[in-house]
C-alpha atoms as a PDB file:
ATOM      1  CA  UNK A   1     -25.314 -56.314  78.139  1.00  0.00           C
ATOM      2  CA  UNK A   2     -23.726 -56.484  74.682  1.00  0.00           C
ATOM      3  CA  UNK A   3     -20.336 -57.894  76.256  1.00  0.00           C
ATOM      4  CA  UNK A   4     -22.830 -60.666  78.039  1.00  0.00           C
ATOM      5  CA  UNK A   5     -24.195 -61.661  74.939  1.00  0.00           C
ATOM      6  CA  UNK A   6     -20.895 -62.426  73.114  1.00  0.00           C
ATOM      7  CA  UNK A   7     -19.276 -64.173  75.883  1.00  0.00           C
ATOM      8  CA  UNK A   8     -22.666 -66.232  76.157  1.00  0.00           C
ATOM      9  CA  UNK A   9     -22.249 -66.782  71.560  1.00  0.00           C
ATOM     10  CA  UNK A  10     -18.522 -67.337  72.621  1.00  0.00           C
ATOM     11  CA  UNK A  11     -19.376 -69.866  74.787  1.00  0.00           C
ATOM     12  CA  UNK A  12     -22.300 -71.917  72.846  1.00  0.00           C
ATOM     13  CA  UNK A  13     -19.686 -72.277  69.699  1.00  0.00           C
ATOM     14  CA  UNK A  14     -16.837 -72.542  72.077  1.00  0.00           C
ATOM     15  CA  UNK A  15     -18.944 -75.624  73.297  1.00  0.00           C
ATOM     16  CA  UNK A  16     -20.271 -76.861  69.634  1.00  0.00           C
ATOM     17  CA  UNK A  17     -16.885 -76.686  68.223  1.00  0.00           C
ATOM     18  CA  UNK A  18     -15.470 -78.977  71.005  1.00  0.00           C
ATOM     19  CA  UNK A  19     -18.759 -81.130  70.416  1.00  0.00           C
ATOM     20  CA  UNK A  20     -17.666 -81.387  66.920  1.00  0.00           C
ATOM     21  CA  UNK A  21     -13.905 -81.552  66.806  1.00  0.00           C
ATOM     22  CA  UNK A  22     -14.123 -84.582  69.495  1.00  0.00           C
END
C-alpha cells in the first residue's frame, strides 16, 4: 500500500515537473 502511494506521488511530480520544465 505504502509503496503504491509513492510510486503514484512519484508519478504526479514526475508528470508536473515535465509539465513545467517543457
Amino acid at each position: 500500500m505504502l509503496a503504491g502511494a509513492v510510486r503514484y506521488i512519484m508519478t504526479k511530480i514526475s508528470e508536473i515537473s515535465d509539465c513545467s520544465h517543457r
